[in-house]
PDB file of N, CA and C in Angstrom:
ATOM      1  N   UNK A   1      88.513 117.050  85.629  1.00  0.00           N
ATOM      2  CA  UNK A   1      88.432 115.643  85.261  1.00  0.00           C
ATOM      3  C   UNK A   1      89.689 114.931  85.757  1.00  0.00           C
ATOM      4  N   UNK A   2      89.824 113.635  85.789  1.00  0.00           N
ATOM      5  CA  UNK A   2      90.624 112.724  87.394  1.00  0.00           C
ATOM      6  C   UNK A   2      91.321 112.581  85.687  1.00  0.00           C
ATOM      7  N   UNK A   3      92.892 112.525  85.762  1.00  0.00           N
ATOM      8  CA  UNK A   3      93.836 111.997  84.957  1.00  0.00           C
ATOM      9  C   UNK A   3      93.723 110.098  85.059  1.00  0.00           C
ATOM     10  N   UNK A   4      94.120 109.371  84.442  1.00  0.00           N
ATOM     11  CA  UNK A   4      93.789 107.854  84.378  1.00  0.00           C
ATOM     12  C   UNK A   4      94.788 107.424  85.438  1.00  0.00           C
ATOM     13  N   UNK A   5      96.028 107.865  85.449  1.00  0.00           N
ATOM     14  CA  UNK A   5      97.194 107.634  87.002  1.00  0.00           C
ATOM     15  C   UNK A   5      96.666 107.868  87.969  1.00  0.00           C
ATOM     16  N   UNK A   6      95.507 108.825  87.942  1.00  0.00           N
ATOM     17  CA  UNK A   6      94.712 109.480  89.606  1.00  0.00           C
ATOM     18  C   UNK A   6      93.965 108.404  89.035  1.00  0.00           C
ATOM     19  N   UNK A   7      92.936 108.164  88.268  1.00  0.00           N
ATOM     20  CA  UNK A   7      91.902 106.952  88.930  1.00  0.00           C
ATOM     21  C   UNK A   7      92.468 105.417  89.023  1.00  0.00           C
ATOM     22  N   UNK A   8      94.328 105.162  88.674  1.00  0.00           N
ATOM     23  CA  UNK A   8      94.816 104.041  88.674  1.00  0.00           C
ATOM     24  C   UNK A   8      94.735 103.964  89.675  1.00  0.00           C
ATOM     25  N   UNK A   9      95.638 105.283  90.711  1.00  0.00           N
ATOM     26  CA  UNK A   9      95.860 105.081  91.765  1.00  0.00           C
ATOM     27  C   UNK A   9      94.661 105.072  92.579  1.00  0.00           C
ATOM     28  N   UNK A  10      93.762 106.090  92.828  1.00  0.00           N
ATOM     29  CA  UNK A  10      92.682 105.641  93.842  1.00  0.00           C
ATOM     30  C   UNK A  10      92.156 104.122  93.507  1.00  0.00           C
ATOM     31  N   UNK A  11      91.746 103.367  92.581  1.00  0.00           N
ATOM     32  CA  UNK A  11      91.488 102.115  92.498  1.00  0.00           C
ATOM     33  C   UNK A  11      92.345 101.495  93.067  1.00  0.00           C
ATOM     34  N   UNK A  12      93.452 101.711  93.184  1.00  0.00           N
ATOM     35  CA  UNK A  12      94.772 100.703  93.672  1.00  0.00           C
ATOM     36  C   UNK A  12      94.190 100.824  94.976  1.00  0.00           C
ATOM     37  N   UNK A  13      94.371 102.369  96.014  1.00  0.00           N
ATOM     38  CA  UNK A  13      94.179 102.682  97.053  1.00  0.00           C
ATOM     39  C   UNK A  13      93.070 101.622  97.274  1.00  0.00           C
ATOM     40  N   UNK A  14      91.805 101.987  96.554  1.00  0.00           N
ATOM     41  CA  UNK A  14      90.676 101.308  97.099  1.00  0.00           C
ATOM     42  C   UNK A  14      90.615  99.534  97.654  1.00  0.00           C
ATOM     43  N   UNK A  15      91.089  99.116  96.400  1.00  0.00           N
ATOM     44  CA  UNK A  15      91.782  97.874  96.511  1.00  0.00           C
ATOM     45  C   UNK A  15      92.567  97.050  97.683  1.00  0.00           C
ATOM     46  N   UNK A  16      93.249  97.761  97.999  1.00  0.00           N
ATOM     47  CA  UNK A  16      94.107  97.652  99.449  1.00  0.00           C
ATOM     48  C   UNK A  16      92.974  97.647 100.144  1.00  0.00           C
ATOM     49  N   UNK A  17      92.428  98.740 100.556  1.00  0.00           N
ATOM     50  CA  UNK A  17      91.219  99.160 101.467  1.00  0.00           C
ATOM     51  C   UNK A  17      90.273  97.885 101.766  1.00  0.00           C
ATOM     52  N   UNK A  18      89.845  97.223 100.891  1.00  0.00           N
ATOM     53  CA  UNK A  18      88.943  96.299 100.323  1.00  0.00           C
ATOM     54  C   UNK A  18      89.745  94.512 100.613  1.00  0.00           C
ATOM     55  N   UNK A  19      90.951  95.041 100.734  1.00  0.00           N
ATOM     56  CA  UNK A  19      92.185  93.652 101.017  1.00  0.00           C
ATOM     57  C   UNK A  19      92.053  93.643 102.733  1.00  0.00           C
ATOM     58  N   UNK A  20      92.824  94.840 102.886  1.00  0.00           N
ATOM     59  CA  UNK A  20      92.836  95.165 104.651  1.00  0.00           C
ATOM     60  C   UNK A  20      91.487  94.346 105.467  1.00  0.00           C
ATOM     61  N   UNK A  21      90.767  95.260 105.149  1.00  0.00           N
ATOM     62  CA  UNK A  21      89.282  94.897 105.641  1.00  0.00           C
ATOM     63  C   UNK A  21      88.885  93.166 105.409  1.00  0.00           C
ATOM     64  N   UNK A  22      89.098  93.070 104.634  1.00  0.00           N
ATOM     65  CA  UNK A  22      88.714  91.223 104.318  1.00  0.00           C
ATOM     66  C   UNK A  22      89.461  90.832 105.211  1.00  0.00           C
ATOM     67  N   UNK A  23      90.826  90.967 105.239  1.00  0.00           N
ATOM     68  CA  UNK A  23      92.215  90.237 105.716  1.00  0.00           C
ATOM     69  C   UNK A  23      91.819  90.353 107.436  1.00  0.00           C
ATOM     70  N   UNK A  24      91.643  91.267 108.158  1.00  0.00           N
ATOM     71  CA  UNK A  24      90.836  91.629 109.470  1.00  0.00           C
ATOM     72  C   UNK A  24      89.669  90.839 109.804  1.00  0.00           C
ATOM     73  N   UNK A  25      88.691  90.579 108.671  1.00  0.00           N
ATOM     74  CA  UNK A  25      87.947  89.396 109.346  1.00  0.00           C
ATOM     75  C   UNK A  25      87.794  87.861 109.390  1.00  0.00           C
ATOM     76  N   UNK A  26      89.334  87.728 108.419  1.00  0.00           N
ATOM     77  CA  UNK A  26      89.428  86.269 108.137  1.00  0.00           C
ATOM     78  C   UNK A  26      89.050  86.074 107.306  1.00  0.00           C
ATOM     79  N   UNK A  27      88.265  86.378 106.265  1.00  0.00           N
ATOM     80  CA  UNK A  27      87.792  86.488 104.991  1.00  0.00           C
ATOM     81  C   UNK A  27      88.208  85.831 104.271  1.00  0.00           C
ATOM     82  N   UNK A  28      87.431  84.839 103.110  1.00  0.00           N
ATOM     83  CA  UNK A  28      88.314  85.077 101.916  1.00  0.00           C
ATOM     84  C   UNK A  28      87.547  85.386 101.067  1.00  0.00           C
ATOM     85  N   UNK A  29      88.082  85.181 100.067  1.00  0.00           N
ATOM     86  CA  UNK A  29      87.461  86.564  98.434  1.00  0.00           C
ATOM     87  C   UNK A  29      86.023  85.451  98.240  1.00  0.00           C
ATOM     88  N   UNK A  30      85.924  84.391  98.376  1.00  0.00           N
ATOM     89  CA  UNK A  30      84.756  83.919  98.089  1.00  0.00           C
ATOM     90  C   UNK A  30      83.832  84.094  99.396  1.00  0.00           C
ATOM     91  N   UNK A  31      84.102  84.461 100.249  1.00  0.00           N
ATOM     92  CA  UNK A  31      82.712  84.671 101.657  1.00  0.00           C
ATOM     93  C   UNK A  31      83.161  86.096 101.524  1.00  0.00           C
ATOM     94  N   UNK A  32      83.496  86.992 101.380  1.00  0.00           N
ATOM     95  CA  UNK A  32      83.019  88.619 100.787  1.00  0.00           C
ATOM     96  C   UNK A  32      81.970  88.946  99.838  1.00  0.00           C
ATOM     97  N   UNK A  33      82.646  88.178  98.835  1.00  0.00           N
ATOM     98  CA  UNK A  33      81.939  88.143  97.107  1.00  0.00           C
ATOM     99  C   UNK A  33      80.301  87.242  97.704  1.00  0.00           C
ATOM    100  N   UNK A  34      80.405  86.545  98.266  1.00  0.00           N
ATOM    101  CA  UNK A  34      79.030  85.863  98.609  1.00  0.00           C
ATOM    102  C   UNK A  34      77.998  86.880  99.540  1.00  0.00           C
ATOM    103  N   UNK A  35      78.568  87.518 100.520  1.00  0.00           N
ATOM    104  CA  UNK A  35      78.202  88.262 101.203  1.00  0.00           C
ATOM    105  C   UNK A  35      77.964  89.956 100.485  1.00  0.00           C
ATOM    106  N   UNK A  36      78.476  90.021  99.338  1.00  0.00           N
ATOM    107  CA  UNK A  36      78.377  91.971  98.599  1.00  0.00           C
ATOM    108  C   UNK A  36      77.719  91.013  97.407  1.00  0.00           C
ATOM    109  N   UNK A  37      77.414  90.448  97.058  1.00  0.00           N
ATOM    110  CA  UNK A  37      76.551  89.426  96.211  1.00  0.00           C
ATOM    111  C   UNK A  37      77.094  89.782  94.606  1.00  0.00           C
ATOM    112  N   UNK A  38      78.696  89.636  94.632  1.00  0.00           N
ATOM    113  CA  UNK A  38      79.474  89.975  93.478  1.00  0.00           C
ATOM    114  C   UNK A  38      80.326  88.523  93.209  1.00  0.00           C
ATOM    115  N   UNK A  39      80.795  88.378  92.377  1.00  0.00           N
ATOM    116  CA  UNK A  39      81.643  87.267  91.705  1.00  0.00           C
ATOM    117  C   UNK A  39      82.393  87.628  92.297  1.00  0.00           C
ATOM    118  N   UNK A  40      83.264  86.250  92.779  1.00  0.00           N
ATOM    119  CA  UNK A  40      84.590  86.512  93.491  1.00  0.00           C
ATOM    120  C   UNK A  40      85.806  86.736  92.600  1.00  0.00           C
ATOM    121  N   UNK A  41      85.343  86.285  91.288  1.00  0.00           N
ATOM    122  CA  UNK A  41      86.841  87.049  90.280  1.00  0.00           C
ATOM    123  C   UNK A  41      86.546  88.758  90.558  1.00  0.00           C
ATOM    124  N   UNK A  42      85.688  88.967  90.384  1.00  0.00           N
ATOM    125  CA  UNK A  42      85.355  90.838  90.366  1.00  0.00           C
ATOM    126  C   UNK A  42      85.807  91.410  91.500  1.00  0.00           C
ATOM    127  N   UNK A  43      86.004  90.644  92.621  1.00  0.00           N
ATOM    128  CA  UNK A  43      86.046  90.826  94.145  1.00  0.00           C
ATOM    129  C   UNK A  43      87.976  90.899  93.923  1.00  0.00           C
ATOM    130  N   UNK A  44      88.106  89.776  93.353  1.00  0.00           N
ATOM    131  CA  UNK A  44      89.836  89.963  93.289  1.00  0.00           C
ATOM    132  C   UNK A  44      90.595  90.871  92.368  1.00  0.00           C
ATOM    133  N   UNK A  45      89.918  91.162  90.992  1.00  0.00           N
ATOM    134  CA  UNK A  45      89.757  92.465  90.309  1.00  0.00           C
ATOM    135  C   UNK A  45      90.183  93.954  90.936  1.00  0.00           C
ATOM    136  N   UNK A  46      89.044  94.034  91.772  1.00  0.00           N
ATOM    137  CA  UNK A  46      88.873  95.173  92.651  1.00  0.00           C
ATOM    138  C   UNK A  46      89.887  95.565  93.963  1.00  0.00           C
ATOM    139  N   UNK A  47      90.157  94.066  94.003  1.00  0.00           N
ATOM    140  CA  UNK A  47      91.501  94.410  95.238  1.00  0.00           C
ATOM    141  C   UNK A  47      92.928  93.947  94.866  1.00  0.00           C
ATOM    142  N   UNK A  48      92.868  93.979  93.273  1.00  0.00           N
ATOM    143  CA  UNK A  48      94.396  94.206  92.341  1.00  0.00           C
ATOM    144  C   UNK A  48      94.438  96.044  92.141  1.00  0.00           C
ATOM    145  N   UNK A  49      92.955  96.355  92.226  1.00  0.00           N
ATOM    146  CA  UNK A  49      93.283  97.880  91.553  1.00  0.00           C
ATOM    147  C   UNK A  49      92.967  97.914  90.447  1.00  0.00           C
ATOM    148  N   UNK A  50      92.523  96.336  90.084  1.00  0.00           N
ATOM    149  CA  UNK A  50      92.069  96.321  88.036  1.00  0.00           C
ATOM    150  C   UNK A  50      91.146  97.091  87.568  1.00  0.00           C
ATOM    151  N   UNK A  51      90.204  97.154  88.416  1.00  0.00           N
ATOM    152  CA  UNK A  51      88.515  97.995  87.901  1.00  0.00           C
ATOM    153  C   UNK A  51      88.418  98.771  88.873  1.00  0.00           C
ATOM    154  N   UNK A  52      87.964  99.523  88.676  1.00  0.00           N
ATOM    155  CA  UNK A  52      87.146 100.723  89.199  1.00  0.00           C
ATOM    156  C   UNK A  52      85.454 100.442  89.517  1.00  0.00           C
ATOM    157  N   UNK A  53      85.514  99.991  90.855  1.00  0.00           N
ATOM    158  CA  UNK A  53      83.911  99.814  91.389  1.00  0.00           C
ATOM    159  C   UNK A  53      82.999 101.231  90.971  1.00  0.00           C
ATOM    160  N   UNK A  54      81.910 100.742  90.279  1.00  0.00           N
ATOM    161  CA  UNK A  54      81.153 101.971  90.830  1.00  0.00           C
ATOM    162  C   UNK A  54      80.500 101.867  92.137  1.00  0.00           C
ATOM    163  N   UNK A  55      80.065 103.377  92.452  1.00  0.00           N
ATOM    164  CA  UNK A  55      79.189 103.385  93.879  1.00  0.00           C
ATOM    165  C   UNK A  55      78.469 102.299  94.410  1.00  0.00           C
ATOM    166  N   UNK A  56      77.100 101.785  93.904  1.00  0.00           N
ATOM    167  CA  UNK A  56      77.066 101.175  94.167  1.00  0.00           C
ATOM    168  C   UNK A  56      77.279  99.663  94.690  1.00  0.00           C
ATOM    169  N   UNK A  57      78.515  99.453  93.598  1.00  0.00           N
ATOM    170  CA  UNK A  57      79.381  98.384  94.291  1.00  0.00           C
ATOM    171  C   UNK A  57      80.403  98.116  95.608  1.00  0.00           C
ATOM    172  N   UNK A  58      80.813  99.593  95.470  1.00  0.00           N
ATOM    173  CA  UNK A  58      81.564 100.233  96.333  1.00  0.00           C
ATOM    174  C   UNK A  58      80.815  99.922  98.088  1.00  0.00           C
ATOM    175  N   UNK A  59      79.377 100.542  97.594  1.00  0.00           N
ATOM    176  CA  UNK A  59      78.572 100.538  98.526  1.00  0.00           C
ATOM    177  C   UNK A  59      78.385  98.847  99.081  1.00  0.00           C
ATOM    178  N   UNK A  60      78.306  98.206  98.297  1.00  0.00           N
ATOM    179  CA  UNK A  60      77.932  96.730  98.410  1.00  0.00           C
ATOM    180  C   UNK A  60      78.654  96.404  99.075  1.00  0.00           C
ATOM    181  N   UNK A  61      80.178  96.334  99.110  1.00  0.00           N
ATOM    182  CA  UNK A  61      81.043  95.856  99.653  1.00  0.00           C
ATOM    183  C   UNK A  61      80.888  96.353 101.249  1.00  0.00           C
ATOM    184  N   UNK A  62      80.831  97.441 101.160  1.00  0.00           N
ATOM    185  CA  UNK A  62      81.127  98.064 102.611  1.00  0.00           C
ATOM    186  C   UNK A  62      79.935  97.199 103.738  1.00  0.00           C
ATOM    187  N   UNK A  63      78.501  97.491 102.780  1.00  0.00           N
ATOM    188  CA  UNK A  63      77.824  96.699 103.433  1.00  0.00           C
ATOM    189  C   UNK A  63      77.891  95.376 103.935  1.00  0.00           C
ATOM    190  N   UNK A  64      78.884  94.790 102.800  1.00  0.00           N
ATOM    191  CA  UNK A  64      79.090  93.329 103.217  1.00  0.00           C
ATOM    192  C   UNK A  64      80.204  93.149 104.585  1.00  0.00           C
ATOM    193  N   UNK A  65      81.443  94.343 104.955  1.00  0.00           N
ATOM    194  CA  UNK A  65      81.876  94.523 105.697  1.00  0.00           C
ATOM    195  C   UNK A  65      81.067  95.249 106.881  1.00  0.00           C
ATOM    196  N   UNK A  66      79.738  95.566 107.038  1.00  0.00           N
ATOM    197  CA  UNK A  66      79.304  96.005 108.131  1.00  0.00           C
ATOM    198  C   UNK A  66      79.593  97.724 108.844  1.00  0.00           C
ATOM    199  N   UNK A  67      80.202  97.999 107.312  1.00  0.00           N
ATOM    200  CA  UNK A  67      80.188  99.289 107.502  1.00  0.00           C
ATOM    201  C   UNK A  67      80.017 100.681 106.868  1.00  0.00           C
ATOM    202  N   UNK A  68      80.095 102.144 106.812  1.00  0.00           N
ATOM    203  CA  UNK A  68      79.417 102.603 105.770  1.00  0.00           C
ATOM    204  C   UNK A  68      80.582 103.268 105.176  1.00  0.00           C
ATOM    205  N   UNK A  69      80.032 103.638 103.895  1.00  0.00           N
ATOM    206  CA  UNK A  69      81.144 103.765 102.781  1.00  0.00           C
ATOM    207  C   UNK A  69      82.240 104.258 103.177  1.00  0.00           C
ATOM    208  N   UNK A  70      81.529 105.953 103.922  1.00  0.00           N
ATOM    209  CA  UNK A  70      83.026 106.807 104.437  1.00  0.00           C
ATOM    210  C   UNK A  70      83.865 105.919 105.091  1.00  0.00           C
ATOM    211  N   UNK A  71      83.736 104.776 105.856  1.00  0.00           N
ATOM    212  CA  UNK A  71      84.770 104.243 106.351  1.00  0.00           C
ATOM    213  C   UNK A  71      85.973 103.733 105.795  1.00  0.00           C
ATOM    214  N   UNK A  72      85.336 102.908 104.914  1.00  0.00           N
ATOM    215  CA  UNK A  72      86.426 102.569 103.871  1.00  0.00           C
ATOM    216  C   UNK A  72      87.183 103.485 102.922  1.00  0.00           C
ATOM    217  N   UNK A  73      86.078 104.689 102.411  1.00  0.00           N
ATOM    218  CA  UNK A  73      87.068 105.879 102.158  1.00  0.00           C
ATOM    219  C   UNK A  73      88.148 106.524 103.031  1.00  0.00           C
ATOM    220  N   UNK A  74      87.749 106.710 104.289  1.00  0.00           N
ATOM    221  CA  UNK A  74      88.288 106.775 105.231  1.00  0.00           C
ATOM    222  C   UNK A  74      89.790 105.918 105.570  1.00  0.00           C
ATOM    223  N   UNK A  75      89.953 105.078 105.246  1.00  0.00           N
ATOM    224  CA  UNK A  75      90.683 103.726 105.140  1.00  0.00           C
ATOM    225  C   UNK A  75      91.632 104.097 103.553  1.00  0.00           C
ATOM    226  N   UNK A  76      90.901 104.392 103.077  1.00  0.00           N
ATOM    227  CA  UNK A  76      91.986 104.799 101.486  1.00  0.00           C
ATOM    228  C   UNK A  76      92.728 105.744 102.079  1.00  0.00           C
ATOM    229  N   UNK A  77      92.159 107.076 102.420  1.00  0.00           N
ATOM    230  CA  UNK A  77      92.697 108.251 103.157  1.00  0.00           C
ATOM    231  C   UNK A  77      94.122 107.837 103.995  1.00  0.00           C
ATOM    232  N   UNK A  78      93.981 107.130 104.447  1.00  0.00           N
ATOM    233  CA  UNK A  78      95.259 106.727 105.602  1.00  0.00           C
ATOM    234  C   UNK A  78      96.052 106.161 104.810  1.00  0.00           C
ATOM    235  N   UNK A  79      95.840 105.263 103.895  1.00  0.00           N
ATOM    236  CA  UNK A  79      96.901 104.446 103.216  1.00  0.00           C
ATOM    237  C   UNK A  79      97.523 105.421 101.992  1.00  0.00           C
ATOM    238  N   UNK A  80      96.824 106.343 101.615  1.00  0.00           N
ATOM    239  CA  UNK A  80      96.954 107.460 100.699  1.00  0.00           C
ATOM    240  C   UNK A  80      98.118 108.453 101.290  1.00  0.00           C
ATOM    241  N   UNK A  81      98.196 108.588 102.750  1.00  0.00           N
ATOM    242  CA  UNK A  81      99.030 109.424 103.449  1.00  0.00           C
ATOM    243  C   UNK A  81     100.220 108.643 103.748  1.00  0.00           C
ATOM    244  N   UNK A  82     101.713 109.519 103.070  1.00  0.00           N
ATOM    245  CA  UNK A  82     102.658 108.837 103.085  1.00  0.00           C
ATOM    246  C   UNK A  82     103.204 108.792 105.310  1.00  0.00           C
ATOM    247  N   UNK A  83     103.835 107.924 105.667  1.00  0.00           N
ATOM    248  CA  UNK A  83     104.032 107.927 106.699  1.00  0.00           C
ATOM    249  C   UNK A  83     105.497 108.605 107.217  1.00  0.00           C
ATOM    250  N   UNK A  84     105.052 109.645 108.741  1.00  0.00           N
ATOM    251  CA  UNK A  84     106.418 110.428 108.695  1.00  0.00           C
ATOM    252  C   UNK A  84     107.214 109.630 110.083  1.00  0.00           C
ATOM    253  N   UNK A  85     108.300 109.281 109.670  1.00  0.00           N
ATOM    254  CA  UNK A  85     108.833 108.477 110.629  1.00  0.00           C
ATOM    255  C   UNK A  85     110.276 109.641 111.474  1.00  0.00           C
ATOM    256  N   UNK A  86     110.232 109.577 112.161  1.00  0.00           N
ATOM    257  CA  UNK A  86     111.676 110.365 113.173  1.00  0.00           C
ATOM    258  C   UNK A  86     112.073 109.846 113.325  1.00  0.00           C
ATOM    259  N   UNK A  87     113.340 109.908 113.218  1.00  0.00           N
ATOM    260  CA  UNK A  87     115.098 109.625 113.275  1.00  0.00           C
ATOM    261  C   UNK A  87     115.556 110.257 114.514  1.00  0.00           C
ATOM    262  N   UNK A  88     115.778 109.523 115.771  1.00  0.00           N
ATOM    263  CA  UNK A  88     116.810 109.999 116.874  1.00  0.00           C
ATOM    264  C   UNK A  88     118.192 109.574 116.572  1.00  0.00           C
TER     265      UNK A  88
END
């Protein structure tokens, strides 16, 4: 079972994920939320990290971005991985 810090944080992660992606198509939280056919407070909710989408919302969104879920999981994944930078 996910500790509440692991599902803070993946919601956070997701959130970002869900920011990025909007922010890339010019978006704003009300032509997303119109387009995943969700309230745009729930839409800004979700990309504070406040709630925890279920699947199918999850799903909604992606669709509304034109793409399929793994992607955006995919997209948490990277932002989830701390970055290794070299020092010359």
């Amino acid at each position: 079972m996910a500790r509440e810090s692991d599902t803070a944080l993946d919601a956070a992660l997701f959130g970002r994920a869900v920011r990025l992606l909007r922010g890339e198509r010019g978006w704003s939280q009300e032509l997303l939320a119109e387009k995943a056919d969700l309230n745009r407070t729930y839409v800004g909710e979700v990309e504070r990290g406040d709630v925890v989408p279920s699947i199918l919302t999850a799903a909604k969104l992606a669709d509304a971005f034109g793409v399929r879920l793994s992607i955006v999981m995919a997209r948490c994944e990277s932002l989830a991985r701390p970055r290794e930078y070299t020092h010359f």
